[in-house]
C-alpha atoms as a PDB file:
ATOM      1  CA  UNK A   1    -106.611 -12.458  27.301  1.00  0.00           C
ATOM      2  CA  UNK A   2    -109.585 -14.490  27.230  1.00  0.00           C
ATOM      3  CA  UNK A   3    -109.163 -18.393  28.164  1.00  0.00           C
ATOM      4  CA  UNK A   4    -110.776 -19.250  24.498  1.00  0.00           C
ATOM      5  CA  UNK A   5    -108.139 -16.931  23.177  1.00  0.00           C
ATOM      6  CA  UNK A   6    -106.206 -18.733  20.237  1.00  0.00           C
ATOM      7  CA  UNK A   7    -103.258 -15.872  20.885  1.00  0.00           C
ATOM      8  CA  UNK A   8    -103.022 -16.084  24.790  1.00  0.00           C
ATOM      9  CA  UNK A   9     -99.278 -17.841  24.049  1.00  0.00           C
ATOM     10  CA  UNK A  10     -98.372 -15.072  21.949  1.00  0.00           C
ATOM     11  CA  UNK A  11     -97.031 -15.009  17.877  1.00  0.00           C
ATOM     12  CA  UNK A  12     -95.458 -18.371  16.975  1.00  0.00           C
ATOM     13  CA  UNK A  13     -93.482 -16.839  13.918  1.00  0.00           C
ATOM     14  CA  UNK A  14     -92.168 -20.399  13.124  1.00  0.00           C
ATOM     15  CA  UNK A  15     -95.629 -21.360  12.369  1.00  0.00           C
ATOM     16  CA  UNK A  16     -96.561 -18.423  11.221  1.00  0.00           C
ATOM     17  CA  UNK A  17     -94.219 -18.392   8.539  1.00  0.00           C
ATOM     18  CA  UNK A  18     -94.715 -21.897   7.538  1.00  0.00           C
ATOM     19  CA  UNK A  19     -98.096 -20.641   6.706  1.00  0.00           C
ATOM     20  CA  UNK A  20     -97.401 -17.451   5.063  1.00  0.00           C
ATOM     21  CA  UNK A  21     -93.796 -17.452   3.584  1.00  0.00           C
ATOM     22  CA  UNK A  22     -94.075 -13.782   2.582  1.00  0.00           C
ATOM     23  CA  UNK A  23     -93.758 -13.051   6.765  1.00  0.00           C
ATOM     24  CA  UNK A  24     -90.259 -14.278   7.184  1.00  0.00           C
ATOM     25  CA  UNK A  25     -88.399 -10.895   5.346  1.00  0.00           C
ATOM     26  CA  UNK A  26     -90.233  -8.940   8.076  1.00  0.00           C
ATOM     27  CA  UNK A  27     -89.526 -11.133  10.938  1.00  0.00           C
ATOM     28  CA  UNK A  28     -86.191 -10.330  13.422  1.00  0.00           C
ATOM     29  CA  UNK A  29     -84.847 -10.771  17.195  1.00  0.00           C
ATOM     30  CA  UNK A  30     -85.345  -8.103  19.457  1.00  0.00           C
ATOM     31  CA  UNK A  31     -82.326  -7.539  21.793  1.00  0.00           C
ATOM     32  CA  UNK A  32     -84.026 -10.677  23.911  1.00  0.00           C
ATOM     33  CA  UNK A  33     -83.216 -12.784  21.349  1.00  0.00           C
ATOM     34  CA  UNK A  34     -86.823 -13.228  20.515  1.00  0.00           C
ATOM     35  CA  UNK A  35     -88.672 -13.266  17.087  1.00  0.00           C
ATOM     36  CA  UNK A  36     -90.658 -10.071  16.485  1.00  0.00           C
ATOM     37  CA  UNK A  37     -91.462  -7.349  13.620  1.00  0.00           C
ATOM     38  CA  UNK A  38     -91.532  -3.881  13.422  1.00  0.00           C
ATOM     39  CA  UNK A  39     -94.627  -2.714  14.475  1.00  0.00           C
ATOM     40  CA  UNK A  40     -93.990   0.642  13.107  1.00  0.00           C
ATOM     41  CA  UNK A  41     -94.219  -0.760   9.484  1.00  0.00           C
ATOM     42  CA  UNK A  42     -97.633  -1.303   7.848  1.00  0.00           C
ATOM     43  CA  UNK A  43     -96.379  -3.506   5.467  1.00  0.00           C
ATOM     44  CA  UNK A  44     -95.525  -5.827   7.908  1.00  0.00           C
ATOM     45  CA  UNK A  45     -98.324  -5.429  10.488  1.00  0.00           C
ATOM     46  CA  UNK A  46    -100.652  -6.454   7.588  1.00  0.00           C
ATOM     47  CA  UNK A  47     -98.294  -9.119   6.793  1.00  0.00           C
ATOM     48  CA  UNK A  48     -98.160 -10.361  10.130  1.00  0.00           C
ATOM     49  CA  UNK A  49    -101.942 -10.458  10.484  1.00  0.00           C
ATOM     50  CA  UNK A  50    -102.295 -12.238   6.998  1.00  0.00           C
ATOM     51  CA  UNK A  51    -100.553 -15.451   8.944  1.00  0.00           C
ATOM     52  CA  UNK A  52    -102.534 -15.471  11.914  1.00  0.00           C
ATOM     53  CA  UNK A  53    -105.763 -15.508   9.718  1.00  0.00           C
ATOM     54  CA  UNK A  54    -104.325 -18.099   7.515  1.00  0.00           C
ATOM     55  CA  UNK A  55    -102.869 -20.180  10.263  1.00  0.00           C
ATOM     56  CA  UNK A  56    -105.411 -20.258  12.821  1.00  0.00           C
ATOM     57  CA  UNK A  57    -108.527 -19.553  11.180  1.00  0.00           C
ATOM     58  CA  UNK A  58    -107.738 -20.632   7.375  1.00  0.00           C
ATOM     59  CA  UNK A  59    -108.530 -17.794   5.607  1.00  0.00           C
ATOM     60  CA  UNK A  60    -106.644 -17.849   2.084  1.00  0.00           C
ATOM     61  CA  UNK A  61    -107.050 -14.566   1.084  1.00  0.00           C
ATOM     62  CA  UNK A  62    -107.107 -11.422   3.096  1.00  0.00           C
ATOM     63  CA  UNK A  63    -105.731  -7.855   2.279  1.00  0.00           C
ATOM     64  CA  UNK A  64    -107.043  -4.349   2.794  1.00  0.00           C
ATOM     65  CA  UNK A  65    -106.318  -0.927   0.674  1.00  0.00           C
ATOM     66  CA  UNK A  66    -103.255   1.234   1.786  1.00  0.00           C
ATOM     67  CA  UNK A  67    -104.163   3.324   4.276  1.00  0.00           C
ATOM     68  CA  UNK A  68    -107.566   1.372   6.075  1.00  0.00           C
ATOM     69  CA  UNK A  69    -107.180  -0.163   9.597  1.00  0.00           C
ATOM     70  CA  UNK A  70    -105.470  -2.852  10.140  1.00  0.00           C
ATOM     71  CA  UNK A  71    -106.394  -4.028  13.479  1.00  0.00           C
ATOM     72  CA  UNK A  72    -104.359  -6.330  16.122  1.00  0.00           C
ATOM     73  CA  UNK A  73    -106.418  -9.604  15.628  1.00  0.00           C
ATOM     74  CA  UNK A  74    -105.692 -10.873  19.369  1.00  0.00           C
ATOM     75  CA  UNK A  75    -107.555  -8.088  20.534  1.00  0.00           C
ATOM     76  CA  UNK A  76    -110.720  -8.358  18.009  1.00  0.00           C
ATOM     77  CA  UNK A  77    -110.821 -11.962  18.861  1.00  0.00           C
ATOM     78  CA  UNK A  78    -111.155 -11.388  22.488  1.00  0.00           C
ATOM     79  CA  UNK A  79    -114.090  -9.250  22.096  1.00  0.00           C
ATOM     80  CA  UNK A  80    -115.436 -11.994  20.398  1.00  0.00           C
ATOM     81  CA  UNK A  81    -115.037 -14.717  22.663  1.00  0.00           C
ATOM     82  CA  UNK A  82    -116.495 -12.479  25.154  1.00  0.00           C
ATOM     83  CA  UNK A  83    -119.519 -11.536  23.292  1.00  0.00           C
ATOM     84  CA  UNK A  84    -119.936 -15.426  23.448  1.00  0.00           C
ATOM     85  CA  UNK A  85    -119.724 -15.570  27.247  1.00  0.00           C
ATOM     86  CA  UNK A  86    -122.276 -13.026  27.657  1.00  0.00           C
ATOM     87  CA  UNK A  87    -124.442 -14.778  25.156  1.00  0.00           C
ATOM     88  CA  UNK A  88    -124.093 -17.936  27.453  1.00  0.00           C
ATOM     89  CA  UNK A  89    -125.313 -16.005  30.571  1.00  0.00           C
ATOM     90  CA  UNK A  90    -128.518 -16.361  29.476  1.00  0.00           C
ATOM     91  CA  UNK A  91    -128.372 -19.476  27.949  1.00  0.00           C
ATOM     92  CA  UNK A  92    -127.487 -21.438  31.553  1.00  0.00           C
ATOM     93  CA  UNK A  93    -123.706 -20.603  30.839  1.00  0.00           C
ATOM     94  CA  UNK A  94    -123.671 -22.819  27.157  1.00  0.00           C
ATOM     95  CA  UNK A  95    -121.918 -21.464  24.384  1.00  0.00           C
ATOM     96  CA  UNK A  96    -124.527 -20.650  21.395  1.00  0.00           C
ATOM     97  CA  UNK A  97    -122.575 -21.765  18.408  1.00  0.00           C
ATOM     98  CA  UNK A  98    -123.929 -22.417  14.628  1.00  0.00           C
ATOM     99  CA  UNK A  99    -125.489 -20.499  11.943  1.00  0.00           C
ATOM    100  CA  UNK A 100    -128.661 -19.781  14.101  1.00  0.00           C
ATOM    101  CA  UNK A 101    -127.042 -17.301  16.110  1.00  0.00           C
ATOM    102  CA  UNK A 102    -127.272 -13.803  14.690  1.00  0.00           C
ATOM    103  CA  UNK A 103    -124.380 -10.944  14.599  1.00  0.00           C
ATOM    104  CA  UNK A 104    -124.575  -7.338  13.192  1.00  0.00           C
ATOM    105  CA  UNK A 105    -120.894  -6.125  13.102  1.00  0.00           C
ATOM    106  CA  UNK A 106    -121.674  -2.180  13.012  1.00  0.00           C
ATOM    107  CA  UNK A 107    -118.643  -0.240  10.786  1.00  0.00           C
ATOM    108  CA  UNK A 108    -117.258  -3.843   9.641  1.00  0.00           C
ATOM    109  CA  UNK A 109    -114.519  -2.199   8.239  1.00  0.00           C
ATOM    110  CA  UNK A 110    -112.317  -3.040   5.451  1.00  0.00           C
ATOM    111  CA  UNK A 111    -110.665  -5.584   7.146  1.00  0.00           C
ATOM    112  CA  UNK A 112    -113.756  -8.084   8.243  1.00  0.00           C
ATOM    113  CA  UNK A 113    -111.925  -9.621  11.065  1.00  0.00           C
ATOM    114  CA  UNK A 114    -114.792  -9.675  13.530  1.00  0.00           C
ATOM    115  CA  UNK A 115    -116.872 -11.479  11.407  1.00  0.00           C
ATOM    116  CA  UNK A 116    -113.945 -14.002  10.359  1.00  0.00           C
ATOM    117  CA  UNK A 117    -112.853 -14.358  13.802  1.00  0.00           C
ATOM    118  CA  UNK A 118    -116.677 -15.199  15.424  1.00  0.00           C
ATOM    119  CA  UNK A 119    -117.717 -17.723  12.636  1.00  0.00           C
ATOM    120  CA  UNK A 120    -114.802 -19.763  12.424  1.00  0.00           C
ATOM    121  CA  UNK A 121    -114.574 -20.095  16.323  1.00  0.00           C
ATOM    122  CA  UNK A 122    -118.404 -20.263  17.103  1.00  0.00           C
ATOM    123  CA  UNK A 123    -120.041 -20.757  13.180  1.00  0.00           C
ATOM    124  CA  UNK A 124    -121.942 -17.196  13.910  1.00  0.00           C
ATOM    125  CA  UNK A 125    -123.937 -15.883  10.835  1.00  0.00           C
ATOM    126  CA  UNK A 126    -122.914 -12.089  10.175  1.00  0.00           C
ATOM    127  CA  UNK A 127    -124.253  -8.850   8.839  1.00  0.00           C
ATOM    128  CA  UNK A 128    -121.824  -6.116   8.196  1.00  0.00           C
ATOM    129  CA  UNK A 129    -122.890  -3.125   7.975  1.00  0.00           C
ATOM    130  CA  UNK A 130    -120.476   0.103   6.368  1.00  0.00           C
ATOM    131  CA  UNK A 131    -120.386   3.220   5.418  1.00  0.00           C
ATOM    132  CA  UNK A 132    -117.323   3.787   3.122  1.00  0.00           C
ATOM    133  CA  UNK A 133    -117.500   2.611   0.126  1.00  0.00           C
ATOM    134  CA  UNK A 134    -114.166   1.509  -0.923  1.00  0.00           C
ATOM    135  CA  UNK A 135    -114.376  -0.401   2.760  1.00  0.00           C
ATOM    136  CA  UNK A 136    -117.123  -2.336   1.406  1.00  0.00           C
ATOM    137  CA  UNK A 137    -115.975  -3.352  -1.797  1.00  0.00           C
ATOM    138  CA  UNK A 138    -112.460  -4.573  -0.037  1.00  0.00           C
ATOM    139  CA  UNK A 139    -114.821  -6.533   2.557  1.00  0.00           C
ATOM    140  CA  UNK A 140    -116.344  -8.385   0.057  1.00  0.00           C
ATOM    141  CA  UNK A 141    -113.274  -9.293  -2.149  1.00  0.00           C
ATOM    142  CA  UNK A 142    -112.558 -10.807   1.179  1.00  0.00           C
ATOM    143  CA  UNK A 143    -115.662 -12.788   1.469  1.00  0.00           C
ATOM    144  CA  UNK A 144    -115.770 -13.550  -2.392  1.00  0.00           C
ATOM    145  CA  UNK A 145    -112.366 -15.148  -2.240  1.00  0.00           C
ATOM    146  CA  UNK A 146    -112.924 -17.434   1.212  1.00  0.00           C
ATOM    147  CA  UNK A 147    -115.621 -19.560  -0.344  1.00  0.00           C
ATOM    148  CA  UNK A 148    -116.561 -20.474   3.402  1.00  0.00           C
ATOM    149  CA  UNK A 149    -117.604 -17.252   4.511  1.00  0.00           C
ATOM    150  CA  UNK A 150    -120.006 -16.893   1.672  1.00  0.00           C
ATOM    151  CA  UNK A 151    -122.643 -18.970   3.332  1.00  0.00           C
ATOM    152  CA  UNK A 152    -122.014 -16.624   6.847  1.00  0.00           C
ATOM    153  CA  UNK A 153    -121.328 -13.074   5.787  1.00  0.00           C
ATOM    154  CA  UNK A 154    -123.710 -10.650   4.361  1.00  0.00           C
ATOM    155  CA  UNK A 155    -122.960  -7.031   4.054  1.00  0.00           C
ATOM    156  CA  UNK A 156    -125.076  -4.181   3.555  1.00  0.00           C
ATOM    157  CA  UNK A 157    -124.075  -0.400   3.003  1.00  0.00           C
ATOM    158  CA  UNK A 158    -124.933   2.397   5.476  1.00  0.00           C
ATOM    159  CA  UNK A 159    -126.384   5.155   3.018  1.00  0.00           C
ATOM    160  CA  UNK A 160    -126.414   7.721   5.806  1.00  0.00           C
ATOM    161  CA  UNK A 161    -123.787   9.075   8.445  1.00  0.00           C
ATOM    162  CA  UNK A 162    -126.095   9.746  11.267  1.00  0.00           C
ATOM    163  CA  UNK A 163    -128.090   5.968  10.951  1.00  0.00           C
ATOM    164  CA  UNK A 164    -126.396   3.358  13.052  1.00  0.00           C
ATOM    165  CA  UNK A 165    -128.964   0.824  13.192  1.00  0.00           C
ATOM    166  CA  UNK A 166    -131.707   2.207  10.531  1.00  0.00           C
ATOM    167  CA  UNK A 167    -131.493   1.536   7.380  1.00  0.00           C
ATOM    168  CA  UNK A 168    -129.501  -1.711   8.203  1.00  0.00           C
ATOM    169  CA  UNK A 169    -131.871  -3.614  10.483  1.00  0.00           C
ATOM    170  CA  UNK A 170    -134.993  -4.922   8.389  1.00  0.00           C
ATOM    171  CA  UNK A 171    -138.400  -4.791   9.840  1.00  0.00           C
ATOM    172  CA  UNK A 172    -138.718  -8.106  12.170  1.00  0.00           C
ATOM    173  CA  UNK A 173    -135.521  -8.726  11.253  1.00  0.00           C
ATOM    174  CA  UNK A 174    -133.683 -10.237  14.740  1.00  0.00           C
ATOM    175  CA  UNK A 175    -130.299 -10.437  15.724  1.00  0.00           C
ATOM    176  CA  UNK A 176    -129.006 -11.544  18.589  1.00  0.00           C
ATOM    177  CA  UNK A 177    -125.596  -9.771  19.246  1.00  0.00           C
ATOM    178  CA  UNK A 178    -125.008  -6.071  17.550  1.00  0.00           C
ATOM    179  CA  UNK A 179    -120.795  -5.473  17.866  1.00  0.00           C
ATOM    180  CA  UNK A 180    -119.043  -1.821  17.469  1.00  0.00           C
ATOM    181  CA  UNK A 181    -115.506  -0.920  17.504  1.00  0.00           C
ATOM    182  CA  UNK A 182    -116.428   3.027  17.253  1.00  0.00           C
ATOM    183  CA  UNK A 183    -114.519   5.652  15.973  1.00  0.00           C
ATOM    184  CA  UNK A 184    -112.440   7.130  19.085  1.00  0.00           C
ATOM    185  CA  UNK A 185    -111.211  10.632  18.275  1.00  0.00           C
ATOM    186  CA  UNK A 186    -113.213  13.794  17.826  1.00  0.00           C
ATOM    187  CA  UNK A 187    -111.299  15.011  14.627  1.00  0.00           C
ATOM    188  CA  UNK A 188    -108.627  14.437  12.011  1.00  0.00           C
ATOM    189  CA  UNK A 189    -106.013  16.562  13.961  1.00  0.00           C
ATOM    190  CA  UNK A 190    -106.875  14.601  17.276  1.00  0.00           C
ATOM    191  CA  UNK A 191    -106.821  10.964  15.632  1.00  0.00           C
ATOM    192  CA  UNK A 192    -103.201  12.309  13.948  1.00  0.00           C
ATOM    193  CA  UNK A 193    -101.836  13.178  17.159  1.00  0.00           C
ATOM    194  CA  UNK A 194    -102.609  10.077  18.438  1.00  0.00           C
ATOM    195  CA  UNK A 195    -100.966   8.276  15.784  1.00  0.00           C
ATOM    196  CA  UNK A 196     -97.831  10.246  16.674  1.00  0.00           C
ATOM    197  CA  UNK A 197     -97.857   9.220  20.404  1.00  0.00           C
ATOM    198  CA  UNK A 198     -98.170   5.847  18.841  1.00  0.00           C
ATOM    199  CA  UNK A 199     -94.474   6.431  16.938  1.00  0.00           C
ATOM    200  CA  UNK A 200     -93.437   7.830  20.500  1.00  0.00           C
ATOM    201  CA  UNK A 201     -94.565   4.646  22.252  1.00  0.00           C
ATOM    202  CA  UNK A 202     -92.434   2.827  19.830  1.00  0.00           C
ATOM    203  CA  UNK A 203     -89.237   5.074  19.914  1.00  0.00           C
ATOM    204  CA  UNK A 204     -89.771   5.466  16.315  1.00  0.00           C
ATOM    205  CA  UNK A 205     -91.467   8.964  15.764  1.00  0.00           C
ATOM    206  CA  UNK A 206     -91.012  10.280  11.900  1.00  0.00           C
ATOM    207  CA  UNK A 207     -91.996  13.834  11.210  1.00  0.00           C
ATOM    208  CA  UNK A 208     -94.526  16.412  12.203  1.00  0.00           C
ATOM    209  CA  UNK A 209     -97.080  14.391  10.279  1.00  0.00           C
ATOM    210  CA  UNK A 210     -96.791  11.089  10.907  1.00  0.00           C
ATOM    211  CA  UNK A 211     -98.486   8.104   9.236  1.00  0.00           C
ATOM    212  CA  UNK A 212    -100.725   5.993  11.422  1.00  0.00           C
ATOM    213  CA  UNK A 213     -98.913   3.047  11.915  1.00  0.00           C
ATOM    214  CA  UNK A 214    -102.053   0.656  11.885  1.00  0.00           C
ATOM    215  CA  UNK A 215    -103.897   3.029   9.241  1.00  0.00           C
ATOM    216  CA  UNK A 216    -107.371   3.772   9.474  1.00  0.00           C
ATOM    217  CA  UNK A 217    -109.554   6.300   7.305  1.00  0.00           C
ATOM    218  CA  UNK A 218    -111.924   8.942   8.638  1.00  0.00           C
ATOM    219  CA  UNK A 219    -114.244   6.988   9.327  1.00  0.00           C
ATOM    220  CA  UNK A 220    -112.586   4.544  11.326  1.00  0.00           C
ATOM    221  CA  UNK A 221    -111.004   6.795  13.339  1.00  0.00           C
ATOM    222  CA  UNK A 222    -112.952  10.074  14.152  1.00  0.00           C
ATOM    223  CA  UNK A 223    -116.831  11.447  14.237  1.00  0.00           C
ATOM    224  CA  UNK A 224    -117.508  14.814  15.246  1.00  0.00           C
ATOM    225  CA  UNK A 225    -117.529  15.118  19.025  1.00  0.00           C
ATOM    226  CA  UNK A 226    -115.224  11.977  19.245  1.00  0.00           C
ATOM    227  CA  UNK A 227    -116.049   8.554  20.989  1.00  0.00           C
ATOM    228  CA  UNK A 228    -118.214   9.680  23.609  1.00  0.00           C
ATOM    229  CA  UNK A 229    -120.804  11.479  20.993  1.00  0.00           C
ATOM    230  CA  UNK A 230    -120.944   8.610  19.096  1.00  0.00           C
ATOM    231  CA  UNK A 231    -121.657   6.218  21.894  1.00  0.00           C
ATOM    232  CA  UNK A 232    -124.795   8.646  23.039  1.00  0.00           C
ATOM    233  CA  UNK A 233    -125.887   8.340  19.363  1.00  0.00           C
ATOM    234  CA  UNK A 234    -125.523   4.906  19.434  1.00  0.00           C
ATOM    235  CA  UNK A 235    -127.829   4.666  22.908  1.00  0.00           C
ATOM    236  CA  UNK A 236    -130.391   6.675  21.629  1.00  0.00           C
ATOM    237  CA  UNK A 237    -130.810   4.866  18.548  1.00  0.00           C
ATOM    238  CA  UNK A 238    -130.602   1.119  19.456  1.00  0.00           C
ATOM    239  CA  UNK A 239    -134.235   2.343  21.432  1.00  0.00           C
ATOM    240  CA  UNK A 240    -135.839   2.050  18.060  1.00  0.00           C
ATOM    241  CA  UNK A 241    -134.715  -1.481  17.580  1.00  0.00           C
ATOM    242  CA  UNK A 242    -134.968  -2.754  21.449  1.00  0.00           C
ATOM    243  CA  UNK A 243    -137.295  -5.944  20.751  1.00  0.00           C
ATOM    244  CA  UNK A 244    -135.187  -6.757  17.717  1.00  0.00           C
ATOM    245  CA  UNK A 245    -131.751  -7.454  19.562  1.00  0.00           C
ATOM    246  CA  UNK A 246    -131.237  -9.465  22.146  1.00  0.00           C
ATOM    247  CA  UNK A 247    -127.815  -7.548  23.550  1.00  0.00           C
ATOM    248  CA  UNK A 248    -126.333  -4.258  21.732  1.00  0.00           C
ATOM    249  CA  UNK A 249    -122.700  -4.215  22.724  1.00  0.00           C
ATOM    250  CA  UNK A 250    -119.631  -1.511  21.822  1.00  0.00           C
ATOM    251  CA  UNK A 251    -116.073  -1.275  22.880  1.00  0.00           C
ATOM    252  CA  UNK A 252    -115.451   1.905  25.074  1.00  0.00           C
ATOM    253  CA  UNK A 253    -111.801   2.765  24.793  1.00  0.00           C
ATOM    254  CA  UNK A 254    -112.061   5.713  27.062  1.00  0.00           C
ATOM    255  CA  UNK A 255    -112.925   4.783  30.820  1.00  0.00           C
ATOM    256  CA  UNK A 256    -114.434   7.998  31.090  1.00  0.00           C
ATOM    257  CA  UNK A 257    -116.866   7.715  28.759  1.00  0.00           C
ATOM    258  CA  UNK A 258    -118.615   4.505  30.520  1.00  0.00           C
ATOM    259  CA  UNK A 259    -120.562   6.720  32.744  1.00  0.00           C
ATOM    260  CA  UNK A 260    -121.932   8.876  29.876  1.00  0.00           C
ATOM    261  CA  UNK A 261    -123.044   5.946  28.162  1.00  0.00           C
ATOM    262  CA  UNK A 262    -124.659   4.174  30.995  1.00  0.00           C
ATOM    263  CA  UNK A 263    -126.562   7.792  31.719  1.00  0.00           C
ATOM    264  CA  UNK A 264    -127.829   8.012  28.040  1.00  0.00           C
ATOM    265  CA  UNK A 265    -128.732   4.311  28.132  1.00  0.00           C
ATOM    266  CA  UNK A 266    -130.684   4.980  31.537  1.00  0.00           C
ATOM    267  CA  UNK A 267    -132.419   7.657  29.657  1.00  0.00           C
ATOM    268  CA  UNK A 268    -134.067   5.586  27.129  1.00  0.00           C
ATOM    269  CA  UNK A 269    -134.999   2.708  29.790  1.00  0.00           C
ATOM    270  CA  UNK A 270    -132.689  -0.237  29.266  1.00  0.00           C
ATOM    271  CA  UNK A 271    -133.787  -3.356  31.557  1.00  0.00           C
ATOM    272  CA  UNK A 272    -129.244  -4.273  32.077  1.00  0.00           C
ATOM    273  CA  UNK A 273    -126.406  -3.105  31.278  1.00  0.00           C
ATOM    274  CA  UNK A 274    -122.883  -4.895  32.206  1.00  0.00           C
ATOM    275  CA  UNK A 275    -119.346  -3.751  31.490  1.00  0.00           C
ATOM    276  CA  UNK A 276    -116.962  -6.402  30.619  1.00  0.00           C
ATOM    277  CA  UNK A 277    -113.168  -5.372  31.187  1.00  0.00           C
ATOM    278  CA  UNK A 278    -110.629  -6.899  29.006  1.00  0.00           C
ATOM    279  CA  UNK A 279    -106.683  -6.090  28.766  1.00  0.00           C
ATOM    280  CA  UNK A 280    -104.517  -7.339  26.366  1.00  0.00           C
ATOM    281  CA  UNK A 281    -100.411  -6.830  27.382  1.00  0.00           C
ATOM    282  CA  UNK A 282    -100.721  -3.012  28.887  1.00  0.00           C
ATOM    283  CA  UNK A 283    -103.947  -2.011  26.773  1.00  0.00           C
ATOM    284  CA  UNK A 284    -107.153  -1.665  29.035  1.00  0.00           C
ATOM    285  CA  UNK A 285    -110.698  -2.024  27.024  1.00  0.00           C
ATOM    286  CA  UNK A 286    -113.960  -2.263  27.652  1.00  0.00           C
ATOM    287  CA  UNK A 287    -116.742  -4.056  26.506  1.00  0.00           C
ATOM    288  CA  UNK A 288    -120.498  -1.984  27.294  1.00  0.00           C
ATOM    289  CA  UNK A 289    -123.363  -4.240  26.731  1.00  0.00           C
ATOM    290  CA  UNK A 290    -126.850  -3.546  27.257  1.00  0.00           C
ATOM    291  CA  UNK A 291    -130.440  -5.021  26.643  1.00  0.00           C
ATOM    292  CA  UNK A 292    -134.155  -3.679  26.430  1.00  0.00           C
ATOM    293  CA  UNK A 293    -135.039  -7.645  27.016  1.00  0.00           C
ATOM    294  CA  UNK A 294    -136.476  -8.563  30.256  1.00  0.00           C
ATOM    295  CA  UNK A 295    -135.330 -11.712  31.947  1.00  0.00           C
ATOM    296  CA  UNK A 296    -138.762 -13.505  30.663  1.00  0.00           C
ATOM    297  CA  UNK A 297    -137.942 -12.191  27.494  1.00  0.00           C
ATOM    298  CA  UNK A 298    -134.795 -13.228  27.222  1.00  0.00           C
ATOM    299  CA  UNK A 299    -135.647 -16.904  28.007  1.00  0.00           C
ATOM    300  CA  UNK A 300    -138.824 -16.733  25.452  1.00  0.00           C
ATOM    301  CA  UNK A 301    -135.871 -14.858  22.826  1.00  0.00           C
ATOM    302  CA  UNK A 302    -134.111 -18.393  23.509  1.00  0.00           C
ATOM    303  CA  UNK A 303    -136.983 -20.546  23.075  1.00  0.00           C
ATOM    304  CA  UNK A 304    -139.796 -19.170  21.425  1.00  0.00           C
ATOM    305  CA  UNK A 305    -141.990 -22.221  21.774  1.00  0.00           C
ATOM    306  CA  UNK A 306    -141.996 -21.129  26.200  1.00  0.00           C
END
């Protein structure tokens, strides 16, 4: 995990159950005589991830609706922390922190945790954008009942499937770090079959339907043509928005879909793009990042005054 990482040591479930009671009935040894929960259960995966919000970034209240993604938080907060880094590499390696830095979480998700995660570590000021409406409303119960992310987190709804950035990004309207976690699989059947490798992986499979064991509606989990379709959609659309971010980033979970997406963002003329690798335990992600900015325009994006 990233240095910065707050979860680099791992779940202190002492801790975390000082902070959230309600985690201890979920909490057991595994046969190393270490403190874990069953990661099959939803009930307490979202538990588990209520404590690490409350404990180490003091969020009160957090929940989602049955059945929406509940994400592993270690991994969303790498992302984050290495979003910062590459915001540094132009900014002589300092970390930008405070409200003047600008975030559009693309598909923010019932859950919010990117924007939770980047401005309590870094004070970033967030837009969320989603599609789903049910999503939305659950997103901002969250922000309505953490008085301290009112001042940080704005969300807007996507009206239309095929947008990513339009109808989200105002004219003039700059930001300086766009985030995606995109839908992976290319249909319902796909994304189910997944789940049930999932089960596998955990020596816990239940039926010939399973539940996914982290959730996750349709459109968290599949778009027609699966992750690589969405990431060419995602190229060719940023173009229309090139001098309004300063770096457009995604998560690619499937290594062979880097090279399609650095052909479709060669297509439409992008000055850099740089893949950051990250691994958490066994999992293998990357970060694509990629910028229509040249370096003099970077600096002048920095400090307009130049």
């Amino acid at each position: 995990m990233h240095p910065r990482n707050k979860h680099r040591a791992g779940y202190d479930f002492k801790a975390l159950i000082k902070a959230t009671p309600a985690l201890r009935p979920f909490v057991r040894t595994n046969e190393y005589d270490n403190f874990t929960i069953n990661f099959a259960d939803p009930e307490a995966v979202k538990t588990l991830n209520k404590a690490l919000l409350q404990y180490h970034y003091d969020i009160n209240y957090w929940d989602i609706p049955e059945g929406f993604l509940c994400p592993p938080i270690p991994g969303r907060a790498d992302y984050i922390h290495y979003a910062a880094d590459l915001l540094a590499s132009v900014n002589n390696g300092v970390v930008r922190k405070g409200r003047k830095v600008r975030v559009l979480d693309i598909g923010t998700g019932a859950n919010l945790v990117y924007p939770i995660v980047g401005f309590k570590e870094y004070g970033w000021n967030f837009v969320g954008s989603e599609l789903d409406l049910e999503a939305m409303a659950s997103a901002q119960s969250i922000v309505e009942q953490n008085s301290q992310l009112k001042v940080a987190v704005e969300l807007r709804q996507q009206s239309k499937k095929a947008d990513i950035f339009k109808g989200i990004i105002k004219p003039g309207e700059l930001f300086d770090l766009t985030i995606c976690n995109p839908p992976f699989h290319a249909s319902a059947k796909e994304a189910a079959a997944g789940s049930a490798r999932k089960w596998d992986n955990l020596g816990l499979r239940k039926d010939k339907q399973p539940i996914l064991n982290f959730g996750g509606q349709n459109t968290e989990l599949w778009y027609p043509g699966g992750e690589a379709a969405f990431l060419k959609l995602m190229a060719a659309q940023s173009k229309a928005f090139e001098k309004q971010v300063l770096w457009f980033t995604t998560l690619v979970s499937k290594k062979e879909n880097l090279r399609i997406l650095y052909n479709a963002l060669q297509k439409e003329g992008v000055k850099d793009v740089q893949t950051i690798n990250m691994s958490q335990g066994q999992k293998v992600s990357r970060i694509m990042a990629w910028t229509y900015l040249t370096p003099e325009e970077q600096k002048i994006w920095l400090n307009p005054d130049l």
